[in-house]
Each structure stands twice: as structure tokens, then as C-alpha cells.
C-alpha atoms as a PDB file:
ATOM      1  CA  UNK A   1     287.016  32.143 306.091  1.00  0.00           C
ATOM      2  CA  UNK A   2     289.796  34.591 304.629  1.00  0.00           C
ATOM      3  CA  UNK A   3     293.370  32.847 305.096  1.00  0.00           C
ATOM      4  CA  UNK A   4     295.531  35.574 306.408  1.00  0.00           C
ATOM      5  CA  UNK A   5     299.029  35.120 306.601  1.00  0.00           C
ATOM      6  CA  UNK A   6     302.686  36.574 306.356  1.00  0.00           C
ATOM      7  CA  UNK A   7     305.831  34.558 306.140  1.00  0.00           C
ATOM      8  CA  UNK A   8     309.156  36.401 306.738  1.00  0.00           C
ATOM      9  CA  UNK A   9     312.652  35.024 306.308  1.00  0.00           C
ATOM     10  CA  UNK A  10     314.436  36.711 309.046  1.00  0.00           C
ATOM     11  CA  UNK A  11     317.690  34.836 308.427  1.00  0.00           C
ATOM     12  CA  UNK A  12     319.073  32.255 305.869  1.00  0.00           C
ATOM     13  CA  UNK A  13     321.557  29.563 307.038  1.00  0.00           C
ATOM     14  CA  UNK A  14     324.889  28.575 305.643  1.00  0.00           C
ATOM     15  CA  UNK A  15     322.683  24.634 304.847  1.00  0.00           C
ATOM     16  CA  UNK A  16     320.293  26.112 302.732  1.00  0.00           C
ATOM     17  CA  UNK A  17     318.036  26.166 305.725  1.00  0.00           C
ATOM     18  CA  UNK A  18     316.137  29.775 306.765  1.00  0.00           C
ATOM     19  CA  UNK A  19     314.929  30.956 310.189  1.00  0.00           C
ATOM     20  CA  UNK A  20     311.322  32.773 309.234  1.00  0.00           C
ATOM     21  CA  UNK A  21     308.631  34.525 311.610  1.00  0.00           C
ATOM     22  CA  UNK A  22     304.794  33.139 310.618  1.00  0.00           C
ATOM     23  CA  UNK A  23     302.126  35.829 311.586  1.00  0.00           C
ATOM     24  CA  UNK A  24     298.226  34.670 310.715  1.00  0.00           C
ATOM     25  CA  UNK A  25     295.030  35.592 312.675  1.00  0.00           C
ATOM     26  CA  UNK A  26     293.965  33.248 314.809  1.00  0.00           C
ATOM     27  CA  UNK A  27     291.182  31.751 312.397  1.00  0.00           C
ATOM     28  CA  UNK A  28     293.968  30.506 310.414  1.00  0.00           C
ATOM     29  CA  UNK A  29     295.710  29.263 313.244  1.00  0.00           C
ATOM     30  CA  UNK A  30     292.822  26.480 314.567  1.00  0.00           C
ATOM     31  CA  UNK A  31     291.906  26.201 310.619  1.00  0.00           C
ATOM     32  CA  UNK A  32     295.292  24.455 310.390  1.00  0.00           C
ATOM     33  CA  UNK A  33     295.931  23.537 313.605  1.00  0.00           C
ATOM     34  CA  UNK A  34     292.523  21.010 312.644  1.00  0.00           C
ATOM     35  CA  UNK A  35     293.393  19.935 309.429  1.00  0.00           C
ATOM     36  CA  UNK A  36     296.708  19.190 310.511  1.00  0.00           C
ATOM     37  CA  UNK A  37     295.765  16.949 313.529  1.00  0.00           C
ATOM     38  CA  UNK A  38     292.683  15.622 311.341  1.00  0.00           C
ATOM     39  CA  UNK A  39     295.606  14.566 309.055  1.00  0.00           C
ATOM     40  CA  UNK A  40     297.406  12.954 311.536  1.00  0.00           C
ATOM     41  CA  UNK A  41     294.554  10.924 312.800  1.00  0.00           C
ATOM     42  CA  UNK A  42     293.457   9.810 309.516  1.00  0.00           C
ATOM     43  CA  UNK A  43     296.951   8.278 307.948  1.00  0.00           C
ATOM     44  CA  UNK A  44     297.612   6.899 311.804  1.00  0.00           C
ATOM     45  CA  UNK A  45     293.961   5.028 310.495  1.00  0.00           C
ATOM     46  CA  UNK A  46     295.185   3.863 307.138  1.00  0.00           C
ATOM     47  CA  UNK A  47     298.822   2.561 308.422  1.00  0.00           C
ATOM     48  CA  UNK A  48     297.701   1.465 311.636  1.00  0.00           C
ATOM     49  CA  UNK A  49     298.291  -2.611 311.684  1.00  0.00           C
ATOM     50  CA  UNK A  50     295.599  -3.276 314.640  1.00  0.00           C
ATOM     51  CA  UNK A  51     292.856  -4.584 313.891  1.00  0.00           C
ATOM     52  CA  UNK A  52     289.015  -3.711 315.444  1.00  0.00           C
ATOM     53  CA  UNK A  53     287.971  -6.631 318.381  1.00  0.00           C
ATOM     54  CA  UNK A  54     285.192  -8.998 317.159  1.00  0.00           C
ATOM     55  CA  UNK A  55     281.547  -6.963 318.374  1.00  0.00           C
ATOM     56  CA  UNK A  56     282.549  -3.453 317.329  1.00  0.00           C
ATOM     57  CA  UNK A  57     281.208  -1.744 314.685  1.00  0.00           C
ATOM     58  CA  UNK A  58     282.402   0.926 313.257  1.00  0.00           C
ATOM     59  CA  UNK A  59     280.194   4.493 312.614  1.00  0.00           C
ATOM     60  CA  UNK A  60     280.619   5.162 308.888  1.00  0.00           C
ATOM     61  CA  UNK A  61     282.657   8.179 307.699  1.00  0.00           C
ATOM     62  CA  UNK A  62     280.844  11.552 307.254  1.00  0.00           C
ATOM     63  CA  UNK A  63     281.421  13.076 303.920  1.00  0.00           C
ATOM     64  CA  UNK A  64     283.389  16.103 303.948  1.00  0.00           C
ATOM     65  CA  UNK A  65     281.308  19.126 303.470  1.00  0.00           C
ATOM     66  CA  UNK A  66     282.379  21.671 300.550  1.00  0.00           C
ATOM     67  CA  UNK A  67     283.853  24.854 301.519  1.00  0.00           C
ATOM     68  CA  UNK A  68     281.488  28.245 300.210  1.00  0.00           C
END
């Protein structure tokens, strides 16, 4: 998968703050669209104070493939 993208600051703002276009393909787009809501899901996981009822197990976590 090639990343494509192109950031453009169309306009910066008397706070230091910037209004920018983002262009990418749409490969990109779901690429981080997933790791973005995979990231979500995971630190919701590790903060989350419930705890799993009594009878439920658990499938163990896959291990993350490596990228070519």
C-alpha cells in the first residue's frame, strides 16, 4: 500500500491555529480510518473499568501481522 497524501494550509489563524485541505486516495482513507477506530477500541479496552461476567471467556488476541 503506497500512502498518498497532500496537506495544504489554506489559511493561518490569528491563535496559532491553521485551516488546511487533506487530499489522499481512498486507500489511505479506510487505511486510517481502521487504525484509527482500531485505536479507539483498543485503549476503550485498557481503561475500561468493567469487568467480564463470570462464564465468558475471552478469544485470545491475534498477533498483528507485519506489513511487506
Amino acid at each position: 500500500m503506497a500512502i498518498q497524501m497532500t496537506v495544504k494550509m489554506l489559511k493561518e489563524l490569528p491563535d496559532g491555529s491553521a485551516i488546511v485541505t487533506i487530499d489522499m486516495n481512498e486507500e489511505t482513507k479506510e487505511y486510517l480510518i481502521g487504525e484509527g477506530f482500531l485505536a479507539t477500541i483498543k485503549r476503550a479496552l485498557d481503561t475500561s473499568e468493567s469487568k467480564v461476567p463470570d462464564g465468558i471467556e475471552l478469544a485470545p488476541a491475534k498477533k498483528k501481522r507485519k506489513s511487506k
